[in-house]
Protein backbone atom coordinates (compact mmCIF):
# COMPACT_ATOMS: atom_id res chain seq x y z
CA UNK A 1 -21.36 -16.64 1.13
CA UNK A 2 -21.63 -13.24 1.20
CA UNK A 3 -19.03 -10.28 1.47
CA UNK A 4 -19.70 -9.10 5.03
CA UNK A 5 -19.35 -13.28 6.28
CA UNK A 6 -15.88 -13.59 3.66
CA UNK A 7 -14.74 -10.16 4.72
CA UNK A 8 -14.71 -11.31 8.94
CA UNK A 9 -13.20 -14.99 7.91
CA UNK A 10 -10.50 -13.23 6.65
CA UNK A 11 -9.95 -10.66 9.50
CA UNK A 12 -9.73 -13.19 12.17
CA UNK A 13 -7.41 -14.71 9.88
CA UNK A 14 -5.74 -12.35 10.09
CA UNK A 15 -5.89 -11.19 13.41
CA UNK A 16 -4.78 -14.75 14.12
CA UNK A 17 -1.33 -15.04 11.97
CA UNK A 18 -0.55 -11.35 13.80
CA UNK A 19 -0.69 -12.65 17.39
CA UNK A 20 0.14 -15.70 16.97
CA UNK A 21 2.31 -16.29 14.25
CA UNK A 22 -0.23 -18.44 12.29
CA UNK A 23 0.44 -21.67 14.27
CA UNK A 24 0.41 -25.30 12.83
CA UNK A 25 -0.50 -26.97 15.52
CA UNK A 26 -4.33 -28.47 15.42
CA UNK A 27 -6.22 -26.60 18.85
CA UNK A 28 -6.64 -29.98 21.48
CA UNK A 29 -9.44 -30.15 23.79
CA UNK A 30 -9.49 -29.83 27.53
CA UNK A 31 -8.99 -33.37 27.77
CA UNK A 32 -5.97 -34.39 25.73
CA UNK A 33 -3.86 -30.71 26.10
CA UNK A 34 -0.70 -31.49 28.29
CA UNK A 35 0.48 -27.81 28.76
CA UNK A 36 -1.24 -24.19 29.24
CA UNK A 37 -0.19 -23.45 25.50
CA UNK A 38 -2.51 -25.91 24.28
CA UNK A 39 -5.37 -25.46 26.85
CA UNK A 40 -5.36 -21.85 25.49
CA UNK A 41 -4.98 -22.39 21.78
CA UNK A 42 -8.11 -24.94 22.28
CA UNK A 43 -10.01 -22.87 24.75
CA UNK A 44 -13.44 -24.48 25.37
CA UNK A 45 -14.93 -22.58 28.32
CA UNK A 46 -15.34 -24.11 31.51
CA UNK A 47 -13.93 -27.37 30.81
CA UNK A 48 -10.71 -25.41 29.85
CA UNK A 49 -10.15 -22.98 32.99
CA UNK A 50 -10.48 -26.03 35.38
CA UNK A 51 -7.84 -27.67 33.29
CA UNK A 52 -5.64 -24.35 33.14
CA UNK A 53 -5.52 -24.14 36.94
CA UNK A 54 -4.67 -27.70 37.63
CA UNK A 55 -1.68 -27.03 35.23
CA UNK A 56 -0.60 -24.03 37.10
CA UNK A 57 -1.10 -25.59 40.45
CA UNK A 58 1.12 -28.02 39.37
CA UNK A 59 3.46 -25.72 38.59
CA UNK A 60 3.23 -24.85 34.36
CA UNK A 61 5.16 -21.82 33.00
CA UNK A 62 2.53 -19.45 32.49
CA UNK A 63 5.20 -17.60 29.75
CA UNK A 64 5.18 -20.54 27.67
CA UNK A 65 6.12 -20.06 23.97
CA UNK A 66 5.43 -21.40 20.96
CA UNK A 67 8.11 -21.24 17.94
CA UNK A 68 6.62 -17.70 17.34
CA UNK A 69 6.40 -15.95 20.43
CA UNK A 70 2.84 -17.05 21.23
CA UNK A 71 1.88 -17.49 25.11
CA UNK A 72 -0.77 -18.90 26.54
CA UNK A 73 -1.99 -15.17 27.42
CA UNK A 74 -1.81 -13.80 23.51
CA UNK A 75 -3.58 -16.49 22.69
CA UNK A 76 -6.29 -16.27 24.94
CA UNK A 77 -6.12 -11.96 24.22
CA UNK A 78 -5.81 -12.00 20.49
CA UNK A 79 -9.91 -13.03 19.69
CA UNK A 80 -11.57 -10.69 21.82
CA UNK A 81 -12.52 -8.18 19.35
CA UNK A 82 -13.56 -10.84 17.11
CA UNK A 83 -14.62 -14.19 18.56
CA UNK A 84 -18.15 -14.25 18.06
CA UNK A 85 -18.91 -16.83 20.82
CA UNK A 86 -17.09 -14.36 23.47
CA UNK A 87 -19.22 -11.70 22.51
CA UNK A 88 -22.27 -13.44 22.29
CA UNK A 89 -22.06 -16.32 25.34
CA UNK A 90 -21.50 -14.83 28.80
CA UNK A 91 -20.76 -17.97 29.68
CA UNK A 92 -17.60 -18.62 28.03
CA UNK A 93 -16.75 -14.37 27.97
CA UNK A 94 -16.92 -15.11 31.82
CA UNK A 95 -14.20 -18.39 31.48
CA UNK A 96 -12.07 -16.24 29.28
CA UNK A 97 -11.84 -13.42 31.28
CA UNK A 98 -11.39 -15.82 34.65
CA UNK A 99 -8.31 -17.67 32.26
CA UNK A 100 -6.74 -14.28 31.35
CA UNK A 101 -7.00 -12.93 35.30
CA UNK A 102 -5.44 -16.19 36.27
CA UNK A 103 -2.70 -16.48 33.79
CA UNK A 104 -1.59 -12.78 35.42
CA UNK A 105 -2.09 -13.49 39.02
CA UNK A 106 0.27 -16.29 38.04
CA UNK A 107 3.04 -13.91 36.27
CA UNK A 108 1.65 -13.78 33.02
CA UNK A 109 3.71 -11.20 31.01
CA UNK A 110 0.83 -8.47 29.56
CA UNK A 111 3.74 -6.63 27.31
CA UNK A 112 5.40 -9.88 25.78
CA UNK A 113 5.70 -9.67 22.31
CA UNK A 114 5.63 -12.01 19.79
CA UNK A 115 7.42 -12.14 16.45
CA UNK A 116 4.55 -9.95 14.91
CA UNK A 117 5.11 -7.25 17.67
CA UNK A 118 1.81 -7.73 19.44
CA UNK A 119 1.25 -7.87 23.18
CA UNK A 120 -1.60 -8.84 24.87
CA UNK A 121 -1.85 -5.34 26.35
CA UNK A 122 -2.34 -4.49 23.09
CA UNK A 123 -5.71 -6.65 22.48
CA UNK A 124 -7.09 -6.17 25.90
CA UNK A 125 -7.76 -2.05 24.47
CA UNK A 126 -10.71 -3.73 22.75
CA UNK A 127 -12.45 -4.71 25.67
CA UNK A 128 -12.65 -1.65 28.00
CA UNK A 129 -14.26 -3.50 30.90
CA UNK A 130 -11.93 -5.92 30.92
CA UNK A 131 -8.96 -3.95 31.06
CA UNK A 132 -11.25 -1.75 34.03
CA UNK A 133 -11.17 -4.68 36.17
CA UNK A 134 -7.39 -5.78 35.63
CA UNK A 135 -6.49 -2.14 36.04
CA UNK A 136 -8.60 -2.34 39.41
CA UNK A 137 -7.23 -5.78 40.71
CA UNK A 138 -3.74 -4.07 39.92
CA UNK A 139 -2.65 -6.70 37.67
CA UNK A 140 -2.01 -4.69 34.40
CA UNK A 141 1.12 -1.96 34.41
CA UNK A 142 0.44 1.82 35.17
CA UNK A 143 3.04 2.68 32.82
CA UNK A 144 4.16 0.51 30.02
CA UNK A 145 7.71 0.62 29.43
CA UNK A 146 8.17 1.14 25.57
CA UNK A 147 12.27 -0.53 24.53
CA UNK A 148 13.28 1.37 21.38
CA UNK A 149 15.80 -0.42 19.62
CA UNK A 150 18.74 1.84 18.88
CA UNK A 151 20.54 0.56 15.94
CA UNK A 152 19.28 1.54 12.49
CA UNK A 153 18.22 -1.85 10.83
CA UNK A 154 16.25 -3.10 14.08
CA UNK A 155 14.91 0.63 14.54
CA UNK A 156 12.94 -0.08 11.21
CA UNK A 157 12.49 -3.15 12.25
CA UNK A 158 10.53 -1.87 14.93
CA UNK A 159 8.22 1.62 13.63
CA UNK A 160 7.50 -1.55 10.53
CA UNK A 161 6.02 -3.90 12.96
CA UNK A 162 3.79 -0.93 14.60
CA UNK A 163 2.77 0.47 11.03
CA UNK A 164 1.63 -2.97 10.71
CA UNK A 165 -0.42 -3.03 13.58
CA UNK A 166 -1.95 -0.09 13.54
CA UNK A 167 -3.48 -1.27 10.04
CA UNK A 168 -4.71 -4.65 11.35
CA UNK A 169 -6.50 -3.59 13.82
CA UNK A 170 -9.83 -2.79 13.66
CA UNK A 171 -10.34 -1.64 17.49
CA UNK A 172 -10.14 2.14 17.47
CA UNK A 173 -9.48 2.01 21.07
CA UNK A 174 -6.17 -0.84 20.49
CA UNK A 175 -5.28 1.45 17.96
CA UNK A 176 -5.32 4.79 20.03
CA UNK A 177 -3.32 3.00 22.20
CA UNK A 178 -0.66 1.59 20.42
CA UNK A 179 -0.47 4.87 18.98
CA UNK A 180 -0.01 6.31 22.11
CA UNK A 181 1.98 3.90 23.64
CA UNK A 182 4.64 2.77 21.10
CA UNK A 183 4.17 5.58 18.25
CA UNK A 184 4.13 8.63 19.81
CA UNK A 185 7.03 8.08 21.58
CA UNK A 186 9.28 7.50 18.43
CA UNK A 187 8.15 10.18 16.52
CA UNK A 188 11.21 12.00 16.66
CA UNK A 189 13.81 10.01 16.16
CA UNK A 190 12.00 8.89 13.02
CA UNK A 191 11.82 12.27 11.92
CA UNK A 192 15.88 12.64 12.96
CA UNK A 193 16.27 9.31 10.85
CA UNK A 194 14.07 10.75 7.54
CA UNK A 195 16.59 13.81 7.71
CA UNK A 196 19.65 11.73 7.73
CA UNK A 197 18.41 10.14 4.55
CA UNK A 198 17.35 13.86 2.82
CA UNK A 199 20.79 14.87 3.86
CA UNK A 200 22.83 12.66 3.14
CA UNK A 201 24.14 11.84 6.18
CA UNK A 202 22.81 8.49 6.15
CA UNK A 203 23.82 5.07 3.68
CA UNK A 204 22.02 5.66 0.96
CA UNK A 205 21.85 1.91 -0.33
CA UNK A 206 17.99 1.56 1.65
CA UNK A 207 16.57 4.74 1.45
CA UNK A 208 13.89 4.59 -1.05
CA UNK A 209 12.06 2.22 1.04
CA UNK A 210 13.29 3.40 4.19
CA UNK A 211 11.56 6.66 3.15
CA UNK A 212 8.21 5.45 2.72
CA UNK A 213 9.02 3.07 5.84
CA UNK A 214 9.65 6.47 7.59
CA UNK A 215 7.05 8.84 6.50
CA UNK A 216 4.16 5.98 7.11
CA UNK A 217 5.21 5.58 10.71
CA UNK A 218 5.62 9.63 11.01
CA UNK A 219 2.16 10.84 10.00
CA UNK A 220 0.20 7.52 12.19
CA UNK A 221 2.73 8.77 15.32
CA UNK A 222 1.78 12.62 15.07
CA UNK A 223 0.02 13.14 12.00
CA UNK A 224 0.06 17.23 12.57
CA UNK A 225 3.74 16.84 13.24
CA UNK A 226 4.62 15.55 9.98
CA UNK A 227 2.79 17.32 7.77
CA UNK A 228 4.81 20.08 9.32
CA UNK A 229 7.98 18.53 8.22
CA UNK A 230 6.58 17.91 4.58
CA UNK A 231 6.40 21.37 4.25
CA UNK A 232 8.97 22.90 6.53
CA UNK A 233 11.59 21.53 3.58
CA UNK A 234 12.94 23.94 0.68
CA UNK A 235 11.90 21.50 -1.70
CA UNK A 236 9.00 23.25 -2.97
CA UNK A 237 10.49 26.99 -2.58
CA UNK A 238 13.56 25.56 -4.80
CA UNK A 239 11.34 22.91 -7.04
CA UNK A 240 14.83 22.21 -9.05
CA UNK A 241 16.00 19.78 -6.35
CA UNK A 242 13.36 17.43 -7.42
CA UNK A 243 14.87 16.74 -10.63
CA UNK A 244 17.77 14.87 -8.19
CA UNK A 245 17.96 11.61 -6.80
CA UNK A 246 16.36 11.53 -3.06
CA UNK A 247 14.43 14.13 -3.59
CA UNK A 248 12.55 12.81 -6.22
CA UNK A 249 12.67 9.34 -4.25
CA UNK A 250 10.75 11.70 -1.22
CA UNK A 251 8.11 13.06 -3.80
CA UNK A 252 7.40 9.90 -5.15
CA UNK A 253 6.89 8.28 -1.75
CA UNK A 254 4.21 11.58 -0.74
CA UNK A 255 2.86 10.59 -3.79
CA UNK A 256 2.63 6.37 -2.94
CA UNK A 257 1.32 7.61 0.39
CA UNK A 258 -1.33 9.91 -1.05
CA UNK A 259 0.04 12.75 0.74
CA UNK A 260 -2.30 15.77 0.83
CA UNK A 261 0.59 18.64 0.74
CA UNK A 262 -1.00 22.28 0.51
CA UNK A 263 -1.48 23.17 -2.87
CA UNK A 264 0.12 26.66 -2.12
CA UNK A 265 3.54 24.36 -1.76
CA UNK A 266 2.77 22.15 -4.65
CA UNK A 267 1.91 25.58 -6.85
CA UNK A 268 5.47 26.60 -6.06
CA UNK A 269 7.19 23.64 -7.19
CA UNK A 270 5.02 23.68 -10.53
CA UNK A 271 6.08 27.06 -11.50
CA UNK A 272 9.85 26.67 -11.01
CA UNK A 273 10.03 23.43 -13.04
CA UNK A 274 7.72 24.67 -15.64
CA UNK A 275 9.99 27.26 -16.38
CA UNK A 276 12.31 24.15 -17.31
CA UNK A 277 9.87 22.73 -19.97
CA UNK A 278 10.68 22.78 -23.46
CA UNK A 279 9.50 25.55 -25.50
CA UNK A 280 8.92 23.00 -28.62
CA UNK A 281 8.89 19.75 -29.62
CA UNK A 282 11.99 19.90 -30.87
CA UNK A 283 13.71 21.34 -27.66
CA UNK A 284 13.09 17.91 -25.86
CA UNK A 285 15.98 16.04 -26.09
CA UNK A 286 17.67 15.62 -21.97
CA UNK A 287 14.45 17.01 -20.19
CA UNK A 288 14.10 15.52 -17.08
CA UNK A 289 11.08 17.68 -15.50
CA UNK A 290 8.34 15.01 -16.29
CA UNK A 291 8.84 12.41 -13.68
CA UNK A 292 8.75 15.17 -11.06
CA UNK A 293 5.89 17.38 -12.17
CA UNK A 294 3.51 14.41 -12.99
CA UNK A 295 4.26 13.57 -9.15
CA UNK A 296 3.68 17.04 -8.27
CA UNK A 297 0.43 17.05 -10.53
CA UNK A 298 -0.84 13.68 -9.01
CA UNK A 299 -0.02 15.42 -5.27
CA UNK A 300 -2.04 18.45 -6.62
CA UNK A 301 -4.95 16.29 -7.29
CA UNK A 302 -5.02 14.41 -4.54
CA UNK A 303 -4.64 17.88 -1.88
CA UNK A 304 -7.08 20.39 -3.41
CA UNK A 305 -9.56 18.20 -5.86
CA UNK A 306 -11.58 19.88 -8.67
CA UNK A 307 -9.56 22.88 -8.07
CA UNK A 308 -6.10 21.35 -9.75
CA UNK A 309 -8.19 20.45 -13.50
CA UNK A 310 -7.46 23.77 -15.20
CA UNK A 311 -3.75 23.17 -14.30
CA UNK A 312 -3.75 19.18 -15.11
CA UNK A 313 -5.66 20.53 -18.28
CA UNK A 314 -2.97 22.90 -19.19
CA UNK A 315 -0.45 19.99 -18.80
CA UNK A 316 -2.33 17.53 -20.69
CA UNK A 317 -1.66 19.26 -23.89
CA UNK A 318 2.21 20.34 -23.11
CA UNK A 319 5.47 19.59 -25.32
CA UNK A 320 6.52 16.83 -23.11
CA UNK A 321 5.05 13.21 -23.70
CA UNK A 322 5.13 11.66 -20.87
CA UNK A 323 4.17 14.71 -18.82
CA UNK A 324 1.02 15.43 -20.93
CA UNK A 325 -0.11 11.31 -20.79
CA UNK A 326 0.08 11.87 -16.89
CA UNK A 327 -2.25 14.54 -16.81
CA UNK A 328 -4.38 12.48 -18.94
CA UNK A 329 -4.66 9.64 -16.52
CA UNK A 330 -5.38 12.55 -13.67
CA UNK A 331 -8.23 13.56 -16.40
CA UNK A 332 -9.53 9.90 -16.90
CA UNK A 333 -9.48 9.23 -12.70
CA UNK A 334 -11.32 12.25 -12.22
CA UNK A 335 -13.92 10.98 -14.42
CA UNK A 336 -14.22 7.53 -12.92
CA UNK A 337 -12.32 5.96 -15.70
CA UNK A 338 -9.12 3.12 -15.82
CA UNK A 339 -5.69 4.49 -16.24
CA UNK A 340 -4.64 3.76 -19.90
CA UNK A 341 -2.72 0.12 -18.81
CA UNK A 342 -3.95 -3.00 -20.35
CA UNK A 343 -4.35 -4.82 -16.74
CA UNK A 344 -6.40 -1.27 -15.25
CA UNK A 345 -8.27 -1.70 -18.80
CA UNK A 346 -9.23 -5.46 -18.39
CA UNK A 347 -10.13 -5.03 -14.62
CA UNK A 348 -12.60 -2.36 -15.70
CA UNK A 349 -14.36 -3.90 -18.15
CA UNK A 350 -15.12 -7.31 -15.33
CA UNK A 351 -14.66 -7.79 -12.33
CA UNK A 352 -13.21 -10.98 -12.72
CA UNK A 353 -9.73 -11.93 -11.83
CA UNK A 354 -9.51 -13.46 -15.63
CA UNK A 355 -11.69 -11.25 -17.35
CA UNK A 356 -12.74 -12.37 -21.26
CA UNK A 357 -11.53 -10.36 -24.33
CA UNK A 358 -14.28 -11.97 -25.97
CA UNK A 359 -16.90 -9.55 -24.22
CA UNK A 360 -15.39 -6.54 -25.45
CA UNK A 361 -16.69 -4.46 -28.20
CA UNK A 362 -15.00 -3.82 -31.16
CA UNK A 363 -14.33 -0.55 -30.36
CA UNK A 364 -12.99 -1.48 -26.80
CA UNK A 365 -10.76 -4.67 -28.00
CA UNK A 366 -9.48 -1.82 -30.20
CA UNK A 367 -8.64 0.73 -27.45
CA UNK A 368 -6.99 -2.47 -25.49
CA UNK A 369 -5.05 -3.35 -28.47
CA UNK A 370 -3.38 -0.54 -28.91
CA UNK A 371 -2.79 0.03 -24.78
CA UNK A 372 -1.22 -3.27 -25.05
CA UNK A 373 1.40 -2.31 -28.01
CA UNK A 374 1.85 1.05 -26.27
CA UNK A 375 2.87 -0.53 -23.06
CA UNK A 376 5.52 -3.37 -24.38
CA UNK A 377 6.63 -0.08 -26.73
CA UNK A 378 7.48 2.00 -23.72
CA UNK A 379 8.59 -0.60 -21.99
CA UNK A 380 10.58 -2.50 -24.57
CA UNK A 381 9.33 -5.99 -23.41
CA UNK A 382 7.69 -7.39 -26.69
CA UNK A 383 6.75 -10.78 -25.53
CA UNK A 384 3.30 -10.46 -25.36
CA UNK A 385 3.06 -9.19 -29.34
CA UNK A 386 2.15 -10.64 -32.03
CA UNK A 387 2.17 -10.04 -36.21
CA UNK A 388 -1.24 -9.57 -36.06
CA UNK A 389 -1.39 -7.54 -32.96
CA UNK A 390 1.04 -5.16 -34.29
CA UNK A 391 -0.55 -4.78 -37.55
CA UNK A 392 -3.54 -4.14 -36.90
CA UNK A 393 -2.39 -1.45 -34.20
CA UNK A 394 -0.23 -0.29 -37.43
CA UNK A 395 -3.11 0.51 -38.68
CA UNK A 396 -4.98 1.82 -35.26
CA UNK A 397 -1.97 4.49 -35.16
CA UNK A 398 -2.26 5.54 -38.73
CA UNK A 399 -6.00 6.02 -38.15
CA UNK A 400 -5.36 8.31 -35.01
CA UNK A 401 -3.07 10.43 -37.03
CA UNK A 402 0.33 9.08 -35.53
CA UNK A 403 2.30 8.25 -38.30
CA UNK A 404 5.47 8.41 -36.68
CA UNK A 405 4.30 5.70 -33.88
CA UNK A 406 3.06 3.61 -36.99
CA UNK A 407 6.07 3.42 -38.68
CA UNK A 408 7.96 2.63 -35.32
CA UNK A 409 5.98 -0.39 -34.21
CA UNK A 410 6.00 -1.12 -38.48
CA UNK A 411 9.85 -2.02 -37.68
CA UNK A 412 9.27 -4.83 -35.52
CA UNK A 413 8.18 -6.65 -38.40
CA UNK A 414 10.16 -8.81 -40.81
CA UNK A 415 9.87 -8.82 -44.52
CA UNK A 416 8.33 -12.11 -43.82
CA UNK A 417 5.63 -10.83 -41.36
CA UNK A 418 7.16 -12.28 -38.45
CA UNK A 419 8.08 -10.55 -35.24
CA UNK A 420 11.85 -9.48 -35.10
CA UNK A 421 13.54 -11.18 -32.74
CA UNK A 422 16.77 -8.75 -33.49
CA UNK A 423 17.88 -7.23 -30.33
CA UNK A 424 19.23 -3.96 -31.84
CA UNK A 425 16.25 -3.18 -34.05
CA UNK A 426 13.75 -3.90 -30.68
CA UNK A 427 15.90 -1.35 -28.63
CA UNK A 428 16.14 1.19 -31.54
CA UNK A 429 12.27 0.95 -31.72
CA UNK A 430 12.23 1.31 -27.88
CA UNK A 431 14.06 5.03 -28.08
CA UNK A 432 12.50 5.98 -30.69
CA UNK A 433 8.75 5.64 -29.25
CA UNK A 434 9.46 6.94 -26.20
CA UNK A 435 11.31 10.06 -27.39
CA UNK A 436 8.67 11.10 -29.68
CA UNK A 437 6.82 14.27 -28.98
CA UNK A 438 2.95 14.80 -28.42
CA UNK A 439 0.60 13.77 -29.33
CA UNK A 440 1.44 10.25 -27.96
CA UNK A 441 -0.84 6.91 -28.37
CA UNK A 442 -1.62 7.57 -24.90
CA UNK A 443 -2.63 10.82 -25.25
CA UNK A 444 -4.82 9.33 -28.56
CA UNK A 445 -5.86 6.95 -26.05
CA UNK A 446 -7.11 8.77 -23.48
CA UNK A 447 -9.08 11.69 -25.50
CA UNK A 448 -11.23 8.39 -26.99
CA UNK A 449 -11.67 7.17 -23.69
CA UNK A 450 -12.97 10.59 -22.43
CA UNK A 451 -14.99 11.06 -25.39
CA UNK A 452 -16.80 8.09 -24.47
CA UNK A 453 -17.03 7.29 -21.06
CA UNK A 454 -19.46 4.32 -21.31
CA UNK A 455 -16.76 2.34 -22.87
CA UNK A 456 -14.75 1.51 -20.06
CA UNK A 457 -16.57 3.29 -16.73
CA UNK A 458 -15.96 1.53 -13.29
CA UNK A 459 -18.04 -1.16 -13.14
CA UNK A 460 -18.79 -2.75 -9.89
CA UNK A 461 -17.46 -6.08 -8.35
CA UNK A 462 -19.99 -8.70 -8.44
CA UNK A 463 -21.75 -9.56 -5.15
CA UNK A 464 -20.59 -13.25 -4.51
């Protein structure tokens, strides 16, 4: 099967569990459906309609639900962009579009929503005709009435659901719509809700991901808008504020979001934490500029392109570790090359899900190796290592001229050769790798990789 065939399977599917909530019922046939729910969830054509308007001449609830807010009209809405047969059999187009006209000269509700947020007003954007002729017959609303919830929780709620929607569909003109119709709108009481957060005015206990939740929903409402608020805030005049709490939480969601912030702002920022940086290796001890300028370098990259290497250059070889190891990863992106992680490695090198060590070179499996002791290092969770592994990295290390990191990762070995399994010595190891200065086994890592960009380039996924 090939991608284009695999990639519309899945978005019906998921057009499908949107609108309708992913029902388990099996679709009947004209025949054997005893209410308008099932005629529509097994619409047939002609067959179907005649049975629809017996039902409703005998007097069916045209606003039937299912458990998950599906009607009879969703479910006859939702597939129009999609269904293949409606787009390719007048025939049955013309029965659909007779069902749907019937269903709301009957009462059908066009802005019922179901628990996914979707109305049929919503799917009926992808078929302009359509909606011409309902708007014509007056049988679709002039102006949609748009309930806001007020309280906080169901407020989110609500701008999630549309954030959601907005991404599923693949119907610029649905998308325009809801934009219009249901974004728009909220834009600034999202913005007054972001504030509350940057303030303080707000609980604190959600805001990381109400922040992202926020900003999403901000630049799909009014895009212009709220990259006016990015950088209407003193944040990057006064870069020092990033180095607490929210603020950092609000850089590192512009970063998540791929935020392109003008690098005029960013440049700002930069210069007032750099002046924080230590001066030496040895003045390193309690800096905490690292996290916030790597985000700041990684915003940099992403707003003004080739334009931010000298800078991300200039920070690759600084006195702080972690810093310099993120402007290596900038380095090895811009070049087309995996982030030094053993997962990012492994997924380069195939593009299968379980790709084989086995195929690697020697000089890769080394380069992996020594990602993979790096990362339970950093992250103190040495599961995944083994006496071998960490010898031979041992001696990977002592080859790249890090003595230091050798002898670290030489402690979590027993006089016996076995793994320590002593919870002080792991955690002692832990500190100590992580608070050593450049050059790092990342840094090591990532000037091999760059010297050699054959090793572990891109490689596309297989056509299946």
């Amino acid at each position: 099967m090939s991608r284009f065939i695999t990639a519309t399977l899945l978005t019906t599917a998921l057009l499908a569990s949107v609108s309708s909530g992913e029902p388990d019922q099996t679709a009947p046939t004209a025949q054997t459906a005893t209410s308008l729910l099932d005629v529509a969830i097994g619409f047939d054509g002609t067959s179907s309609l005649a049975k629809m308007k017996e039902l409703i001449a005998a007097g069916a609830d045209v606003n039937e639900q299912d458990p998950r807010g599906g009607t009879p009209l969703l479910y006859l809405c939702y597939p129009l962009e999609m269904d293949y047969r409606y787009n390719h059999d007048p025939h049955y187009a013309g029965a659909v579009n007779e069902a749907i006209t019937t269903l709301l000269q009957n009462g059908a509700d066009v802005l019922h929503e179901n628990s996914k947020g979707c109305n049929a007003a919503f799917y009926l954007q992808s078929k302009p005709e359509l909606l011409k002729e309902l708007h014509a017959a007056n049988l679709m609303p002039k102006e949609l009435a748009v309930r806001i919830p007020y309280e906080t929780a169901a407020f989110l709620r609500y701008i999630s659901k549309r954030t959601k929607q907005a991404s599923q569909t693949n119907h610029e003109a649905s998308r325009q719509y809801l934009i219009r119709k249901y974004c728009a709108p909220v834009y600034e009481r999202a913005e007054h809700r972001l504030k509350a957060i940057i303030t303080g005015q707000q609980d604190q206990r959600r805001r990381t991901g109400d922040i992202y939740l926020l900003l999403e929903f901000m630049r799909l409402a009014d895009s212009e808008r709220a990259h006016k608020f990015v950088h209407s805030l003193n944040y990057w005049e006064h870069g020092e504020h990033f180095l607490e709490e929210t603020p950092l939480h609000f850089l590192d969601t512009l970063s998540l979001l791929e935020w392109k912030v003008d690098g005029t702002y960013i440049e700002k920022a930069l210069r007032k934490l750099d002046s924080m940086l230590p001066g030496s290796p040895e003045e390193m001890i309690d800096c905490f500029v690292a996290a916030p300028m790597g985000m700041l370098l990684e915003l940099y990259e992403i707003s003004v392109g080739e334009k931010a290497l000298p800078t991300i250059r200039k920070y690759s070889t600084c006195n702080e570790a972690d810093l310099a190891a993120t402007a290596y990863n900038l380095l090895l992106r811009r070049n087309g090359q995996p982030p030094i992680a053993p997962q990012e490695l492994l997924q380069s090198r195939s593009a299968d899900e379980q790709p084989a060590l086995d195929a690697m070179s020697p000089e890769e499996r080394d380069i992996y190796d020594c990602a993979v002791v790096d990362h339970a290092l950093r992250l103190n969770e040495p599961t995944e290592l083994t006496p071998e592994l960490v010898q031979k990295v041992r001696r990977q290390f002592s080859a790249m001229q890090l003595p230091r990191h050798a002898d670290i990762i030489g402690q979590l070995l027993t006089t016996e050769g076995t793994l320590t399994t002593d919870s002080y010595i792991l955690q002692a190891a832990h500190h100590s790798y992580i608070e050593q200065p450049p050059p790092s086994p990342r840094m090591k890592i990532a000037e091999k990789m760059l010297a050699n960009p054959g090793l572990f380039a891109r490689k596309p996924a297989p056509q299946k």
